[in-house]
PDB file of N, CA and C in Angstrom:
ATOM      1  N   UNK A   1       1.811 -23.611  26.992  1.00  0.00           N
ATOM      2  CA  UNK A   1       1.235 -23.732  25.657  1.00  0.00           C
ATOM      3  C   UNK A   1       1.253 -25.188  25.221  1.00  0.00           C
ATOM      4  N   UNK A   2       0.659 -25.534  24.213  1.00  0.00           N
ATOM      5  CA  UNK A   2       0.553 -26.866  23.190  1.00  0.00           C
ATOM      6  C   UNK A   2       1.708 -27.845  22.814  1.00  0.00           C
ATOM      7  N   UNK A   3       1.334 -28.426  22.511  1.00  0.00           N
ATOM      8  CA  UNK A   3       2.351 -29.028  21.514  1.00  0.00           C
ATOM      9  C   UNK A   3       2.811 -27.883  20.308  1.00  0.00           C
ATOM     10  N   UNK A   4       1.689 -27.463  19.449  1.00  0.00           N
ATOM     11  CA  UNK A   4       1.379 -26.952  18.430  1.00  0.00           C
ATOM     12  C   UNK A   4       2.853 -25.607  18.412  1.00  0.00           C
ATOM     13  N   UNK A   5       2.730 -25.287  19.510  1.00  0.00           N
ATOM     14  CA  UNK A   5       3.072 -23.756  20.119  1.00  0.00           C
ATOM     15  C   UNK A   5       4.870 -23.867  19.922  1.00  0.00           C
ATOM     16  N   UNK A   6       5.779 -25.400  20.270  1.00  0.00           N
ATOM     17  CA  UNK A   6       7.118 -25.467  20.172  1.00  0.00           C
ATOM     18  C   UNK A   6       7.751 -25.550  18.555  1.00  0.00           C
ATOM     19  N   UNK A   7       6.594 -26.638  17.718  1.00  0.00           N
ATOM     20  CA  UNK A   7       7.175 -26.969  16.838  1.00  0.00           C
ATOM     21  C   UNK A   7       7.761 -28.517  16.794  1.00  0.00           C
ATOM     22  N   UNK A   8       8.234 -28.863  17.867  1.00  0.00           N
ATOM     23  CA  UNK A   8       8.983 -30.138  18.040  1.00  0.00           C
ATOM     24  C   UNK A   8       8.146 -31.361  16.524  1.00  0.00           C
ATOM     25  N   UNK A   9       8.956 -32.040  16.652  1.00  0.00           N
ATOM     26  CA  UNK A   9       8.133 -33.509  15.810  1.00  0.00           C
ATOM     27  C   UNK A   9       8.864 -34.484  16.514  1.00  0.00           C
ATOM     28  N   UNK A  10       8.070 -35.932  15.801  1.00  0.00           N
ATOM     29  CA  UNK A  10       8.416 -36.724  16.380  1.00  0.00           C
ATOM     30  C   UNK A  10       8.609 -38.027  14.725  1.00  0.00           C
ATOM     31  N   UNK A  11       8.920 -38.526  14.639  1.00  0.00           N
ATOM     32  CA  UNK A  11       8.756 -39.457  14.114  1.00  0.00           C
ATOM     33  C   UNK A  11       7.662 -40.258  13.170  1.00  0.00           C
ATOM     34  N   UNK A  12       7.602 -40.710  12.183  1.00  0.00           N
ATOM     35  CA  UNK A  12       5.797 -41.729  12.670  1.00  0.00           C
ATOM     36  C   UNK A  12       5.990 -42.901  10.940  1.00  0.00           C
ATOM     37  N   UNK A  13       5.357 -43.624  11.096  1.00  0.00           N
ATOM     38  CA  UNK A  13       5.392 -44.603   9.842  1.00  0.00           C
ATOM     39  C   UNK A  13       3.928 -44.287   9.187  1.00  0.00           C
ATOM     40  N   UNK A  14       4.112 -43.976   7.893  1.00  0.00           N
ATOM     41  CA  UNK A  14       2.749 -44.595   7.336  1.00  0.00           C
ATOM     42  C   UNK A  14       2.355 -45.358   7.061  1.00  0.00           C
ATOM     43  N   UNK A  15       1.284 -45.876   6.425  1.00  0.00           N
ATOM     44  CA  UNK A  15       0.804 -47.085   6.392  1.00  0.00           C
ATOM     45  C   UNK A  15       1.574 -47.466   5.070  1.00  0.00           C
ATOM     46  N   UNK A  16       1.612 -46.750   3.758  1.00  0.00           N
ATOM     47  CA  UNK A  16       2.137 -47.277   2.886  1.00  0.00           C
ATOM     48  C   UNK A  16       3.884 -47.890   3.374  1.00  0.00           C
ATOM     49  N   UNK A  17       4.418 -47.705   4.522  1.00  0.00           N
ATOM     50  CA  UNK A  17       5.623 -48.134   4.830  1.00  0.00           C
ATOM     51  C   UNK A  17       6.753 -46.709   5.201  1.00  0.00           C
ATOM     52  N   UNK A  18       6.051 -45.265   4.413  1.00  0.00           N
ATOM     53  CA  UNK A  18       7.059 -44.190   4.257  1.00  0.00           C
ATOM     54  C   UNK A  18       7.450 -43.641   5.607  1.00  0.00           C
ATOM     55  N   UNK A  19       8.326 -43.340   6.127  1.00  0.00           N
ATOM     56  CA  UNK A  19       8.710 -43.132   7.445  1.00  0.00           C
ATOM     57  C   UNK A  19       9.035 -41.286   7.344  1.00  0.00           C
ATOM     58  N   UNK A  20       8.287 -40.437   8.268  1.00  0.00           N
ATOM     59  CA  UNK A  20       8.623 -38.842   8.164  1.00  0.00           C
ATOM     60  C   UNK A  20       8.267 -38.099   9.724  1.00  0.00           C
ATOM     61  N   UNK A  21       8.504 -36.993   9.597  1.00  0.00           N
ATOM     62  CA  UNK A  21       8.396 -36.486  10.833  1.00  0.00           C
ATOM     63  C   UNK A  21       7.264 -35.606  11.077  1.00  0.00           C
ATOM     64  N   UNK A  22       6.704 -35.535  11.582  1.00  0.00           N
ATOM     65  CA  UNK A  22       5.165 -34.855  12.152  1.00  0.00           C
ATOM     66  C   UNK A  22       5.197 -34.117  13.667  1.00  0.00           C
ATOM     67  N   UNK A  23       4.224 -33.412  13.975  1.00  0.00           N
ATOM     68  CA  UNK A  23       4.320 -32.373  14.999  1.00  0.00           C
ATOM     69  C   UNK A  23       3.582 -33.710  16.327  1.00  0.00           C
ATOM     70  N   UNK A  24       3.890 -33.265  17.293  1.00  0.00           N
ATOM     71  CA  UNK A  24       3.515 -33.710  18.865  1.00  0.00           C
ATOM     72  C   UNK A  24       1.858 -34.639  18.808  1.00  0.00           C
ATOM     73  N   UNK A  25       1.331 -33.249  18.456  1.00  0.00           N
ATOM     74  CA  UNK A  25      -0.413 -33.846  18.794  1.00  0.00           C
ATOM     75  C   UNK A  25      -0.821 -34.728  17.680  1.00  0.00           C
ATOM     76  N   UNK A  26      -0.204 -35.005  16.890  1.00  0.00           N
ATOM     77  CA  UNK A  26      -0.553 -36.356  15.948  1.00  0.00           C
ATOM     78  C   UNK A  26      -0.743 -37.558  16.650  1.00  0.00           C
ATOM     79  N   UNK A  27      -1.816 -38.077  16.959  1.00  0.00           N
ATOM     80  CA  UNK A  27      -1.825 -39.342  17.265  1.00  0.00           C
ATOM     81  C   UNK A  27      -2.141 -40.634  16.166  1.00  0.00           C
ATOM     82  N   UNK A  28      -2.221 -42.352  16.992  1.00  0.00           N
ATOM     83  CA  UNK A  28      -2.042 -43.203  15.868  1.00  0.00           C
ATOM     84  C   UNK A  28      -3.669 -43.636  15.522  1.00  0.00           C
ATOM     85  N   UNK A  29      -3.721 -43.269  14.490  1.00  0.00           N
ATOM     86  CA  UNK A  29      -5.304 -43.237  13.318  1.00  0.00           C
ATOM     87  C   UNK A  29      -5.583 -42.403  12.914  1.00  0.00           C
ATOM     88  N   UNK A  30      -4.918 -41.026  13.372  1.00  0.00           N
ATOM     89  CA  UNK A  30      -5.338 -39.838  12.832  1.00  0.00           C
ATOM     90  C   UNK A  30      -4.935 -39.724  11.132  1.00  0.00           C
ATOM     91  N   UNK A  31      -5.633 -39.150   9.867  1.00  0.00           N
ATOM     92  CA  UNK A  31      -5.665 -39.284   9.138  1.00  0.00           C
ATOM     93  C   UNK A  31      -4.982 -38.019   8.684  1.00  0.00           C
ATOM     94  N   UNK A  32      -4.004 -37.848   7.620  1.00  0.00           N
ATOM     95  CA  UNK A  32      -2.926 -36.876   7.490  1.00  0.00           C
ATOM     96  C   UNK A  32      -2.822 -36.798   5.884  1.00  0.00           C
ATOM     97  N   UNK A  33      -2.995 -35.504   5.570  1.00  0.00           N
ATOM     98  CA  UNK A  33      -2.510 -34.685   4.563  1.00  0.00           C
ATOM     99  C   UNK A  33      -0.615 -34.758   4.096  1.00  0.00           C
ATOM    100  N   UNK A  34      -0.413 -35.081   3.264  1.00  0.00           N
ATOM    101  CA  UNK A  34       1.217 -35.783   2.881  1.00  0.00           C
ATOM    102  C   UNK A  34       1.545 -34.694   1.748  1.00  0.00           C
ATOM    103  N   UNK A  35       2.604 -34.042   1.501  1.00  0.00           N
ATOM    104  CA  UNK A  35       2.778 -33.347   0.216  1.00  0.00           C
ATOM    105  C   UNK A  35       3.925 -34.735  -0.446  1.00  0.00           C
ATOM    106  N   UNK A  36       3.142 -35.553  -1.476  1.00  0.00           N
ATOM    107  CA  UNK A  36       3.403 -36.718  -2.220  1.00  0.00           C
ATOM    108  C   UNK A  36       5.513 -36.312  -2.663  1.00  0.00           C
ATOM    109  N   UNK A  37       5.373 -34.875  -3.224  1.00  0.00           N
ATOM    110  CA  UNK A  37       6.505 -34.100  -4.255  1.00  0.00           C
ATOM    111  C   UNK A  37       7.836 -34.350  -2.990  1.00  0.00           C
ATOM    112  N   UNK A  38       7.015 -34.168  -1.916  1.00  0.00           N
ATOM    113  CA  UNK A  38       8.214 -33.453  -0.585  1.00  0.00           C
ATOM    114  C   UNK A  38       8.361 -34.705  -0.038  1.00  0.00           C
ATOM    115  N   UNK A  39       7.100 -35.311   0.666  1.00  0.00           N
ATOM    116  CA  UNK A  39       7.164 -36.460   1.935  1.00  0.00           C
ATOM    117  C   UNK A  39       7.068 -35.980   2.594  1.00  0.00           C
ATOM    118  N   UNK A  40       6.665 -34.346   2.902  1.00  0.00           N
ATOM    119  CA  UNK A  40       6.000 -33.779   4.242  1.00  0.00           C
ATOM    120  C   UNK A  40       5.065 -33.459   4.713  1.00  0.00           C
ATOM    121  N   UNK A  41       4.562 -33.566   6.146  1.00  0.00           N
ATOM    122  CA  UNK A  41       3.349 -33.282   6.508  1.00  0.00           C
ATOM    123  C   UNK A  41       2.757 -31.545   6.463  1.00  0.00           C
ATOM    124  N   UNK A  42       1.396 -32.083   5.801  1.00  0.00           N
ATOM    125  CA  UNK A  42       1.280 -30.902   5.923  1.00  0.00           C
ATOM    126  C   UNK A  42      -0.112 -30.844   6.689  1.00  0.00           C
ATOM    127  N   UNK A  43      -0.889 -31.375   6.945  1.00  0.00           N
ATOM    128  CA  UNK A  43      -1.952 -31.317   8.195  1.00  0.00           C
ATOM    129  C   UNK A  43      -3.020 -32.168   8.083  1.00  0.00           C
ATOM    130  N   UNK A  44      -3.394 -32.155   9.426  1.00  0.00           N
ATOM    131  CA  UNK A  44      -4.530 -33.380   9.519  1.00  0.00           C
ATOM    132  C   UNK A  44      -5.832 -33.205   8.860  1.00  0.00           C
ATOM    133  N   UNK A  45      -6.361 -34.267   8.514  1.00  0.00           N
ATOM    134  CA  UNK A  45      -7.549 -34.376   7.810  1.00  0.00           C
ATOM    135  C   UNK A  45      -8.573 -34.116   8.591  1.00  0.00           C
TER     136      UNK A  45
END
């Protein structure tokens, strides 16, 4: 199976500087949905 399929995350910086954790298949430029309240990802654009 996927990335999608374990769950795992990894790490990642945003551009504004905020540092959080995101799932496997995120790569760097991909554009991402943030819950502002939490600081968590919640899915790609």
């Amino acid at each position: 199976k996927g990335d999608t399929a374990t769950g795992a995350s990894k790490p990642c910086k945003l551009e504004t500087g905020a540092q959080i954790k995101v799932p496997l298949f995120i790569n760097e430029g991909d554009i991402l949905k943030i819950d502002t309240r939490t600081g968590q990802y919640l899915e790609r654009v």
